[in-house]
PDB file of N, CA and C in Angstrom:
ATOM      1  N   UNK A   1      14.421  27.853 -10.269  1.00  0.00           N
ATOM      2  CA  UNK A   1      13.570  28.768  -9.536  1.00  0.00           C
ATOM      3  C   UNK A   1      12.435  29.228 -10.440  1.00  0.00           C
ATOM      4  N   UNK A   2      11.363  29.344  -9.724  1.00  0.00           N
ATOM      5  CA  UNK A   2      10.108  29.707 -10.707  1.00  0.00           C
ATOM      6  C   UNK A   2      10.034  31.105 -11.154  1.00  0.00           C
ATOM      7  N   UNK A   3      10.004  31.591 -12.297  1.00  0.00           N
ATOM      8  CA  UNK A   3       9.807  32.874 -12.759  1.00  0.00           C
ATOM      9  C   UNK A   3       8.695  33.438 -12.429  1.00  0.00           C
ATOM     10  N   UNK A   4       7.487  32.910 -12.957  1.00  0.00           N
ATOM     11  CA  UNK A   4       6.323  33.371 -12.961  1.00  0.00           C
ATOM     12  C   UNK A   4       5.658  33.143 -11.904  1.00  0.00           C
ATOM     13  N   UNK A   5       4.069  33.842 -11.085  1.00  0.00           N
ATOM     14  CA  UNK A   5       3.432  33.647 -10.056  1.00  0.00           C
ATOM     15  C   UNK A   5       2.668  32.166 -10.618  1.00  0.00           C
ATOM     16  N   UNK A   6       2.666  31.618 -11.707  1.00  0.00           N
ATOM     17  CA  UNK A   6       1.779  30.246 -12.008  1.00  0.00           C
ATOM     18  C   UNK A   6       2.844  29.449 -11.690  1.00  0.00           C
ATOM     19  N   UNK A   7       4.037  29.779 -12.175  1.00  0.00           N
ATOM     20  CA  UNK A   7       4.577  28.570 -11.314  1.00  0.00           C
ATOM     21  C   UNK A   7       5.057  28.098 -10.101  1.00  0.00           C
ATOM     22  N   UNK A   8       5.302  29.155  -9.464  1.00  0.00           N
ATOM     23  CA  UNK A   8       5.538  29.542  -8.144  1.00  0.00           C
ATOM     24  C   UNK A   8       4.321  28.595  -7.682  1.00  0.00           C
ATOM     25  N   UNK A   9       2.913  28.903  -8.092  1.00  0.00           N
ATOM     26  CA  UNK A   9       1.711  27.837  -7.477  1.00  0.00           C
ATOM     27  C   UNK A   9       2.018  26.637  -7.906  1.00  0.00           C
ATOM     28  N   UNK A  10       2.348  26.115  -9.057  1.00  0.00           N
ATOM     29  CA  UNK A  10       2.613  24.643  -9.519  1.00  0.00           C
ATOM     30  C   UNK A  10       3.707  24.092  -7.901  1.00  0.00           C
ATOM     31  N   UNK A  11       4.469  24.722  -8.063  1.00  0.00           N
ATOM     32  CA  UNK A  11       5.953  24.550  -7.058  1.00  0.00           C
ATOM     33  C   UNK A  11       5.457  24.472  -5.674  1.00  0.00           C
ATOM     34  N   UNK A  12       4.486  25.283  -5.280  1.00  0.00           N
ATOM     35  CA  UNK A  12       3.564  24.920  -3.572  1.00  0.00           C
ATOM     36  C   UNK A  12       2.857  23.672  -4.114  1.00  0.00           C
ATOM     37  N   UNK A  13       2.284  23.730  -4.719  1.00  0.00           N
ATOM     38  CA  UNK A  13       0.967  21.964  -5.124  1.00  0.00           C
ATOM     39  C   UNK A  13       1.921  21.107  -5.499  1.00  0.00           C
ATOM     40  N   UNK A  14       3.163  21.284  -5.815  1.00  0.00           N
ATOM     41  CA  UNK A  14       3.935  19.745  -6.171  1.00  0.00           C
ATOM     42  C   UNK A  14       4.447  19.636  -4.746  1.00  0.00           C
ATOM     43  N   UNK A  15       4.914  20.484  -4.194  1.00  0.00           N
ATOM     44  CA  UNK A  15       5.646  20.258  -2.473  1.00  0.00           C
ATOM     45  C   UNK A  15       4.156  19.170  -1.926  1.00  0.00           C
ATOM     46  N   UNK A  16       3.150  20.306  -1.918  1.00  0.00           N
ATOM     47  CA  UNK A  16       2.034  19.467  -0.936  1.00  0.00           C
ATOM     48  C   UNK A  16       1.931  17.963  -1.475  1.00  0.00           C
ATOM     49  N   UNK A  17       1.867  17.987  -2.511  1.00  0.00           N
ATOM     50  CA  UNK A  17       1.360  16.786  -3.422  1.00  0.00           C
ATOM     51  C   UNK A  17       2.564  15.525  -2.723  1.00  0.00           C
ATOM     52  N   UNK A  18       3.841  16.040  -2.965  1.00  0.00           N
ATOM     53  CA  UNK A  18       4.738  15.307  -2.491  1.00  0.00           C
ATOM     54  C   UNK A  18       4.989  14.899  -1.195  1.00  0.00           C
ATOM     55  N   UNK A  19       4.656  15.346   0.110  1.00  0.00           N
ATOM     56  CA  UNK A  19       4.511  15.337   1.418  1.00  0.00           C
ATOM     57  C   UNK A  19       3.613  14.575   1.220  1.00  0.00           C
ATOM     58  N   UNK A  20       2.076  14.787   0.626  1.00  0.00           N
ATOM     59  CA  UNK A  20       1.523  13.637   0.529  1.00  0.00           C
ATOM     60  C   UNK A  20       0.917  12.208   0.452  1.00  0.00           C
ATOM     61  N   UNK A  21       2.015  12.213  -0.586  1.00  0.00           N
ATOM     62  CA  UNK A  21       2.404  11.407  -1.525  1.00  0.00           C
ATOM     63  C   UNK A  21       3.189  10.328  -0.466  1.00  0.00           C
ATOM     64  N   UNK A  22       4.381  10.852  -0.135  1.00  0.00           N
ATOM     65  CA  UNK A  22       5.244  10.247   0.548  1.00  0.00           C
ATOM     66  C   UNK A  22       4.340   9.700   1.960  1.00  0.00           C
ATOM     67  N   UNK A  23       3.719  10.150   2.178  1.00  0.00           N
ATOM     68  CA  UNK A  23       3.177   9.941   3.647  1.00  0.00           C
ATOM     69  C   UNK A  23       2.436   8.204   3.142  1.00  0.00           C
ATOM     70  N   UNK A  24       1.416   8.347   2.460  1.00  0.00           N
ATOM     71  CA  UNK A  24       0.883   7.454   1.753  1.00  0.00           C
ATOM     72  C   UNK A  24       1.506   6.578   1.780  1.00  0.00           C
ATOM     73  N   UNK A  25       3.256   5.994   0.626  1.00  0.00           N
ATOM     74  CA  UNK A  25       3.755   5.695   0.193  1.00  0.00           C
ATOM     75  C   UNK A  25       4.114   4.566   1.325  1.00  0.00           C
ATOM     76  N   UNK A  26       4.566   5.206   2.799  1.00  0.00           N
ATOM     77  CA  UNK A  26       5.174   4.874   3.598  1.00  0.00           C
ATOM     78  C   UNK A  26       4.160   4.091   4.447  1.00  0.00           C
ATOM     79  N   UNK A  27       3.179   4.617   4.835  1.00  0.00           N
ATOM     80  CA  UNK A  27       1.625   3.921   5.589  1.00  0.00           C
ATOM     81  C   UNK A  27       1.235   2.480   4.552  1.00  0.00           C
ATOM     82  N   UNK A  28       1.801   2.626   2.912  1.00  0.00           N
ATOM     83  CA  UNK A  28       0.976   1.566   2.807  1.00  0.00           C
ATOM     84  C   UNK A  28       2.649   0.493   2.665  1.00  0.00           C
ATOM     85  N   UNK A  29       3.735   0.477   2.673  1.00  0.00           N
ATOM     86  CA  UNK A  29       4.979  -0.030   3.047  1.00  0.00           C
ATOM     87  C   UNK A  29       4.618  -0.883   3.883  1.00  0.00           C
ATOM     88  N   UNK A  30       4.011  -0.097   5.548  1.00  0.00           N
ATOM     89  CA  UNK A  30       3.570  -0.327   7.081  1.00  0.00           C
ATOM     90  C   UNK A  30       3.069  -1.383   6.526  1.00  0.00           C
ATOM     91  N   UNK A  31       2.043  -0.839   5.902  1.00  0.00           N
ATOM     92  CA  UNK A  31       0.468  -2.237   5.780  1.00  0.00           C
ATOM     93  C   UNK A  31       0.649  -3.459   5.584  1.00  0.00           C
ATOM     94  N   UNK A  32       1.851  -3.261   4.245  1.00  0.00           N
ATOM     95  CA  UNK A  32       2.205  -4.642   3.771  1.00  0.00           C
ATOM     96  C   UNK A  32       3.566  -5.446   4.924  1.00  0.00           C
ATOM     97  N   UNK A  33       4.402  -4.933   5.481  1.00  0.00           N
ATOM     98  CA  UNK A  33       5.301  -5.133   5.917  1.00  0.00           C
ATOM     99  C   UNK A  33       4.715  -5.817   7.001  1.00  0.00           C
ATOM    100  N   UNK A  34       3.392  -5.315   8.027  1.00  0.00           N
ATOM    101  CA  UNK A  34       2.854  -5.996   9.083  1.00  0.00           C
ATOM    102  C   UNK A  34       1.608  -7.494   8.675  1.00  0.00           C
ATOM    103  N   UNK A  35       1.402  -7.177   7.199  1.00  0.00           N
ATOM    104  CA  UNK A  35       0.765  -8.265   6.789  1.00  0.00           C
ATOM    105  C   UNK A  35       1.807  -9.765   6.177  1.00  0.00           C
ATOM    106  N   UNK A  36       3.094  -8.923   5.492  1.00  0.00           N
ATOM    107  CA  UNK A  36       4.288 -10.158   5.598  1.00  0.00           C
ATOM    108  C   UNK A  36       4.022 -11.134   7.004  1.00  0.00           C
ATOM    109  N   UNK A  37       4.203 -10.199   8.036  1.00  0.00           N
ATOM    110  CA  UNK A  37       4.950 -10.506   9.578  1.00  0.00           C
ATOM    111  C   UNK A  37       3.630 -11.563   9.838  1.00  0.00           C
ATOM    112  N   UNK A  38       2.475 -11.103   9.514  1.00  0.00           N
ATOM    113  CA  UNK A  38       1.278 -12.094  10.402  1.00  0.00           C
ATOM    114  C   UNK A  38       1.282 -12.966   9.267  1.00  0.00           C
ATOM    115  N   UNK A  39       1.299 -13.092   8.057  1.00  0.00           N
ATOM    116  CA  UNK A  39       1.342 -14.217   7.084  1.00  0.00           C
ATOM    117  C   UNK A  39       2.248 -15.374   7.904  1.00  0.00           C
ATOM    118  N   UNK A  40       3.434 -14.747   7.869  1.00  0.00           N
ATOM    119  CA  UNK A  40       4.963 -15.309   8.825  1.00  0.00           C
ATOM    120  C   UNK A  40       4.750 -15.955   9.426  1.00  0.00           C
ATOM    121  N   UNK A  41       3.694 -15.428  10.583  1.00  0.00           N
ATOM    122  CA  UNK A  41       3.543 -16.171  12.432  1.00  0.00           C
ATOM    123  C   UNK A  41       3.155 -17.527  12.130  1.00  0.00           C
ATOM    124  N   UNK A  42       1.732 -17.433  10.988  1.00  0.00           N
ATOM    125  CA  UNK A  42       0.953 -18.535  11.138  1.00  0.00           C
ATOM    126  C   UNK A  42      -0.433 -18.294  12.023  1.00  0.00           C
ATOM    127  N   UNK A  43      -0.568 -16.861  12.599  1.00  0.00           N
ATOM    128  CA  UNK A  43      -2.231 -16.888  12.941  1.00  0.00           C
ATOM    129  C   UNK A  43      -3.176 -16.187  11.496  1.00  0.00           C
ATOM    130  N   UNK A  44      -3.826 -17.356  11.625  1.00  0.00           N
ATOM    131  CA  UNK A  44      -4.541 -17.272  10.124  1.00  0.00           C
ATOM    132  C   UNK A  44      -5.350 -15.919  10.576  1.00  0.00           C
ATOM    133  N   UNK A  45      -5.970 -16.151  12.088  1.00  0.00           N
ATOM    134  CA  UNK A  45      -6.672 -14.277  12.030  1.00  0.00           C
ATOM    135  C   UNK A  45      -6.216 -13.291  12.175  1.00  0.00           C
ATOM    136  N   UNK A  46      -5.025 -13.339  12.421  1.00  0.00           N
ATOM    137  CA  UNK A  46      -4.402 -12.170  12.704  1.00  0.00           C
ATOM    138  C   UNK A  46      -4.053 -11.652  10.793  1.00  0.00           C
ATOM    139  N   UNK A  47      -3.693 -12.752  10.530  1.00  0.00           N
ATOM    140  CA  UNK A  47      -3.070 -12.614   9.202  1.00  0.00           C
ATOM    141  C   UNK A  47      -4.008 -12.152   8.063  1.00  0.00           C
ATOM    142  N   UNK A  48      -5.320 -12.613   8.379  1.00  0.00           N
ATOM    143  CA  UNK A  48      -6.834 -12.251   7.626  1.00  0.00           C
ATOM    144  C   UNK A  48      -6.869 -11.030   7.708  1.00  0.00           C
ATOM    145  N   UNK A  49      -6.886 -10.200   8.966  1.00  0.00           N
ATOM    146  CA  UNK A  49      -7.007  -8.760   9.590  1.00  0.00           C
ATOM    147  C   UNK A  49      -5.884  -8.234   8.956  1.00  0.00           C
ATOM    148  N   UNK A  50      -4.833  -8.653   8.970  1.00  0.00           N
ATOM    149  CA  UNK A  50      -3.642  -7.438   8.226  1.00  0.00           C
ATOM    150  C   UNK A  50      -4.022  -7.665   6.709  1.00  0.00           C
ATOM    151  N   UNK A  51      -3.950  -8.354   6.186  1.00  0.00           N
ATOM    152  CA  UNK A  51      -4.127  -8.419   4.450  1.00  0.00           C
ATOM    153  C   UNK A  51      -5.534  -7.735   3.677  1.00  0.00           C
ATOM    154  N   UNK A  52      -6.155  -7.805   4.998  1.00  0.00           N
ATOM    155  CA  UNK A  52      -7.416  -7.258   4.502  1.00  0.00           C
ATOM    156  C   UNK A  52      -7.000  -5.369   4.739  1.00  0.00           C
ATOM    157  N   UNK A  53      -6.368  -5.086   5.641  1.00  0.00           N
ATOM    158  CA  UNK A  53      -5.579  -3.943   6.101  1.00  0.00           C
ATOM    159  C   UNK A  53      -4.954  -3.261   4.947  1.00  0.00           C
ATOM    160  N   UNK A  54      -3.732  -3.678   4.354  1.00  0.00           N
ATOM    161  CA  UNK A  54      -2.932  -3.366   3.387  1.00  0.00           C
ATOM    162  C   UNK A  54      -3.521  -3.849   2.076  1.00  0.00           C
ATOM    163  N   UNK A  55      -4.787  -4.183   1.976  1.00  0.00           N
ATOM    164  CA  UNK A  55      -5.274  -4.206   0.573  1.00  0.00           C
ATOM    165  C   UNK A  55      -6.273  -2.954   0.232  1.00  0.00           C
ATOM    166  N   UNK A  56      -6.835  -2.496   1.813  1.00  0.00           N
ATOM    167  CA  UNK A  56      -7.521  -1.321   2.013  1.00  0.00           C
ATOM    168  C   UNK A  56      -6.554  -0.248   1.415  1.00  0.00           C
ATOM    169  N   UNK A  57      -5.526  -0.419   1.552  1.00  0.00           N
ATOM    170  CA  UNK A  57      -4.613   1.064   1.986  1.00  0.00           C
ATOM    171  C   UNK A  57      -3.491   0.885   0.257  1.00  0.00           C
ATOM    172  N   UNK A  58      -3.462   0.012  -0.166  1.00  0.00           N
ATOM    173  CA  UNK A  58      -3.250  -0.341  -1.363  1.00  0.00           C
ATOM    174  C   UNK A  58      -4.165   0.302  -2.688  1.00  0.00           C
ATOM    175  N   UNK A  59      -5.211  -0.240  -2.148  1.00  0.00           N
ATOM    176  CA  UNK A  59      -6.732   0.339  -3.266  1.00  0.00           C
ATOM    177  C   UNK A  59      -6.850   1.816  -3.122  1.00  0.00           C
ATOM    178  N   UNK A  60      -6.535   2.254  -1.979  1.00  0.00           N
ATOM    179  CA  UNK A  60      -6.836   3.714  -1.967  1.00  0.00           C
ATOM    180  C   UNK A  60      -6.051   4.196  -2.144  1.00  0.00           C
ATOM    181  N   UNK A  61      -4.296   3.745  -1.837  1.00  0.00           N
ATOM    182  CA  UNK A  61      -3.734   4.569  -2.526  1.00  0.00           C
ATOM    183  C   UNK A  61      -3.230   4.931  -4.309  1.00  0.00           C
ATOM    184  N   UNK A  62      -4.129   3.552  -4.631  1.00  0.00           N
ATOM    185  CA  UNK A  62      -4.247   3.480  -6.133  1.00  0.00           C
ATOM    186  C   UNK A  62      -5.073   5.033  -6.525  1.00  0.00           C
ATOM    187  N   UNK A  63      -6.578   4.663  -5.524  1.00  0.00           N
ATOM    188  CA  UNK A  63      -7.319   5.711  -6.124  1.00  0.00           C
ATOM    189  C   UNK A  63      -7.061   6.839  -6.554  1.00  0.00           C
ATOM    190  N   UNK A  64      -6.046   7.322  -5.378  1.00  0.00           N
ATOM    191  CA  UNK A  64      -5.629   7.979  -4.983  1.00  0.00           C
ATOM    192  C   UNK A  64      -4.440   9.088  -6.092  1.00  0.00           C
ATOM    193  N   UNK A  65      -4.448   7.793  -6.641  1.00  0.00           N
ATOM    194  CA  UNK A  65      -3.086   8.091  -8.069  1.00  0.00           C
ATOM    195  C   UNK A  65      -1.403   8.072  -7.066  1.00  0.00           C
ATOM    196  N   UNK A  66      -1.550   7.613  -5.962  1.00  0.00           N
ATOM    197  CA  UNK A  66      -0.325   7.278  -5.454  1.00  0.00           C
ATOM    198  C   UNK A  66       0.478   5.942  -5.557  1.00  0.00           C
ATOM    199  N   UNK A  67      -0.058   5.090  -6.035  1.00  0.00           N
ATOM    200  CA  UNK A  67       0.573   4.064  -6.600  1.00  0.00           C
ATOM    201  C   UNK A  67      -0.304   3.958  -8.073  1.00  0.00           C
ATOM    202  N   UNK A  68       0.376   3.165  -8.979  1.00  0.00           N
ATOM    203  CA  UNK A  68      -0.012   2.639 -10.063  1.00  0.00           C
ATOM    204  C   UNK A  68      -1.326   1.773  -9.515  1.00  0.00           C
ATOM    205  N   UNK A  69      -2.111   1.813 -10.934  1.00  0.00           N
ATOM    206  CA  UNK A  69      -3.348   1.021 -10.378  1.00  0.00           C
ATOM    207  C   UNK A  69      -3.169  -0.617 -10.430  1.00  0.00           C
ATOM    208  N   UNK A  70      -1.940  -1.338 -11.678  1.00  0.00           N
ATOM    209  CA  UNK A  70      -1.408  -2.689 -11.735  1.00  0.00           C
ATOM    210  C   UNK A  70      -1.063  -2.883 -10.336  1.00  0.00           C
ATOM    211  N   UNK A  71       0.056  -1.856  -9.582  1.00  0.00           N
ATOM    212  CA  UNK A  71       0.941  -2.109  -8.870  1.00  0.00           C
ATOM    213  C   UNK A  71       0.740  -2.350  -8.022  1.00  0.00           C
ATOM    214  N   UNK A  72      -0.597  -1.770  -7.285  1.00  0.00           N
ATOM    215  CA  UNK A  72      -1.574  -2.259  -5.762  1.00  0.00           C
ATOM    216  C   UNK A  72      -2.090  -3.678  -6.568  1.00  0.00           C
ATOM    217  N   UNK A  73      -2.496  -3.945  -7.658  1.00  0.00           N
ATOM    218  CA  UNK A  73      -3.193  -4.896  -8.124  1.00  0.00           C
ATOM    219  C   UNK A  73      -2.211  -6.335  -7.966  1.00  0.00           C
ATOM    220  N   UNK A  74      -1.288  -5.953  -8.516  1.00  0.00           N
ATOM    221  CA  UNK A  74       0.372  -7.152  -8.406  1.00  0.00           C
ATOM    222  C   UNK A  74       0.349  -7.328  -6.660  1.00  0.00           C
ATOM    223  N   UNK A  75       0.259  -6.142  -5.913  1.00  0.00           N
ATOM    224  CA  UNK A  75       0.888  -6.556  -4.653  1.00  0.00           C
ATOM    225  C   UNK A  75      -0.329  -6.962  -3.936  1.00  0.00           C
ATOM    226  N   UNK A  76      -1.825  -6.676  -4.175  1.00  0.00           N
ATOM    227  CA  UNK A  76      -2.813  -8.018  -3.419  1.00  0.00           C
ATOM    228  C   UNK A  76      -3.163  -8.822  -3.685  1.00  0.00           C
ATOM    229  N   UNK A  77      -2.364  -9.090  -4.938  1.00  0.00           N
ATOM    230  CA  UNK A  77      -2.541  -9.972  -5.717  1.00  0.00           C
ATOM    231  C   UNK A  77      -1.902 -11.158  -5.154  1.00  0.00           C
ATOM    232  N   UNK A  78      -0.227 -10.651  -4.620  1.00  0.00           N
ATOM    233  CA  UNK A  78       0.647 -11.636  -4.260  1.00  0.00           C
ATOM    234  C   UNK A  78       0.442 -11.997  -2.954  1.00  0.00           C
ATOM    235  N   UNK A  79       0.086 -11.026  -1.903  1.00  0.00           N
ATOM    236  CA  UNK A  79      -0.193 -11.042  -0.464  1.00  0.00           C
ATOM    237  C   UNK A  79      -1.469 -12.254  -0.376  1.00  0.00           C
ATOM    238  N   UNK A  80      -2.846 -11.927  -1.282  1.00  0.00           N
ATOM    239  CA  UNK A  80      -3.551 -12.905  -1.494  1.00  0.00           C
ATOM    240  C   UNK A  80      -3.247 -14.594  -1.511  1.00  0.00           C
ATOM    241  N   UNK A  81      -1.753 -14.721  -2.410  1.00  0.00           N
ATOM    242  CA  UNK A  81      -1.569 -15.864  -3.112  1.00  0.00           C
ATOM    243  C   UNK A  81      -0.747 -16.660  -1.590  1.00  0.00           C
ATOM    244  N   UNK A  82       0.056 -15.540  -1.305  1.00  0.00           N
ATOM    245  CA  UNK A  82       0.802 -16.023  -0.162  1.00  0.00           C
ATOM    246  C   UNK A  82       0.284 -16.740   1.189  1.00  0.00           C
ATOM    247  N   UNK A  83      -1.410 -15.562   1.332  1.00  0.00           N
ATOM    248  CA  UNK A  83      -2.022 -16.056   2.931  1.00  0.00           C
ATOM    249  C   UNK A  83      -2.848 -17.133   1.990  1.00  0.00           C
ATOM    250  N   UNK A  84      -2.955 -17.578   0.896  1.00  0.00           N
ATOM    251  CA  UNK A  84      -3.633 -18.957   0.738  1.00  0.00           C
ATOM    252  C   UNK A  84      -2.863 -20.166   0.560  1.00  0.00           C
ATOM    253  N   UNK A  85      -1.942 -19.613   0.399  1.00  0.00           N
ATOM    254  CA  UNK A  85      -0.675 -20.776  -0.028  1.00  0.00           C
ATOM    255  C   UNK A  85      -0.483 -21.184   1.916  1.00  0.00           C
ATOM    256  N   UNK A  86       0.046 -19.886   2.513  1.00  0.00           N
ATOM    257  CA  UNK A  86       0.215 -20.909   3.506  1.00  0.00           C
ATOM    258  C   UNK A  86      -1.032 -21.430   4.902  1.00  0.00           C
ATOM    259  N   UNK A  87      -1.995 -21.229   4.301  1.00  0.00           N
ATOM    260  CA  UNK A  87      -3.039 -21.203   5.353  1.00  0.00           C
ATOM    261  C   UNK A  87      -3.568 -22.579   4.544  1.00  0.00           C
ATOM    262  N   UNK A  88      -3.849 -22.856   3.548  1.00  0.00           N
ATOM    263  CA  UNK A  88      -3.970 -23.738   3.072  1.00  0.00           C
ATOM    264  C   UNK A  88      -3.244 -25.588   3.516  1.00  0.00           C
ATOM    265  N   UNK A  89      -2.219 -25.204   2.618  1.00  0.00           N
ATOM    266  CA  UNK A  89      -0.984 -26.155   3.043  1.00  0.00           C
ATOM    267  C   UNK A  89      -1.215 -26.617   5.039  1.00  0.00           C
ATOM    268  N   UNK A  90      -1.530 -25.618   6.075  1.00  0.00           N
ATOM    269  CA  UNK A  90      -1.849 -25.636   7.492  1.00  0.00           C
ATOM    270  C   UNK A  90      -2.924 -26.538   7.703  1.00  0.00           C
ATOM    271  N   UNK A  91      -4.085 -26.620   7.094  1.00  0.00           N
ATOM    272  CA  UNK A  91      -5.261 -27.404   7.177  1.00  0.00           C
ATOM    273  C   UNK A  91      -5.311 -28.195   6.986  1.00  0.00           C
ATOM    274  N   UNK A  92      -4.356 -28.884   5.864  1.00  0.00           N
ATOM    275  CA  UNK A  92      -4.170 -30.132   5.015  1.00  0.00           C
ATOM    276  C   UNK A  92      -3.777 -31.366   6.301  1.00  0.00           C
TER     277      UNK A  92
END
């Protein structure tokens, strides 16, 4: 429990921060989870539109300081590798 009135404020800005945080966390989960699914189908536009989606929401939540800045970097990194790997291989 917080003693002092400064921390008592630290303890409201870490709650908000964390509601936040979490909200973020979970929206950019969404992003990637619906860009897996259209990678999956095989519609290359649908699949263009989501990756471009969850790389938006990735970067910002980097900016954001809600993810690591590698860690959005690793995961459009891989989403990238994935819609070229199989959109590629499709054309051939």
């Amino acid at each position: 429990m917080a003693n002092t009135r400064s921390a008592e404020k630290r303890n409201r800005q870490a709650q908000k921060r964390n509601v936040r945080n979490t909200a973020v966390r979970s929206s950019v989960k969404t992003a990637l989870k619906k860009a897996r699914e259209a990678i999956a189908t095989g519609d290359a536009a649908k699949a263009k539109e989501a990756v471009k989606a969850a790389t938006r929401a990735l970067d910002k939540a980097a900016t954001k300081g809600v993810l690591h800045a590698r860690n959005a970097s690793r995961h459009v990194a891989r989403l990238a590798h994935a819609t070229a790997a199989k959109f590629a291989a499709a054309t051939k």
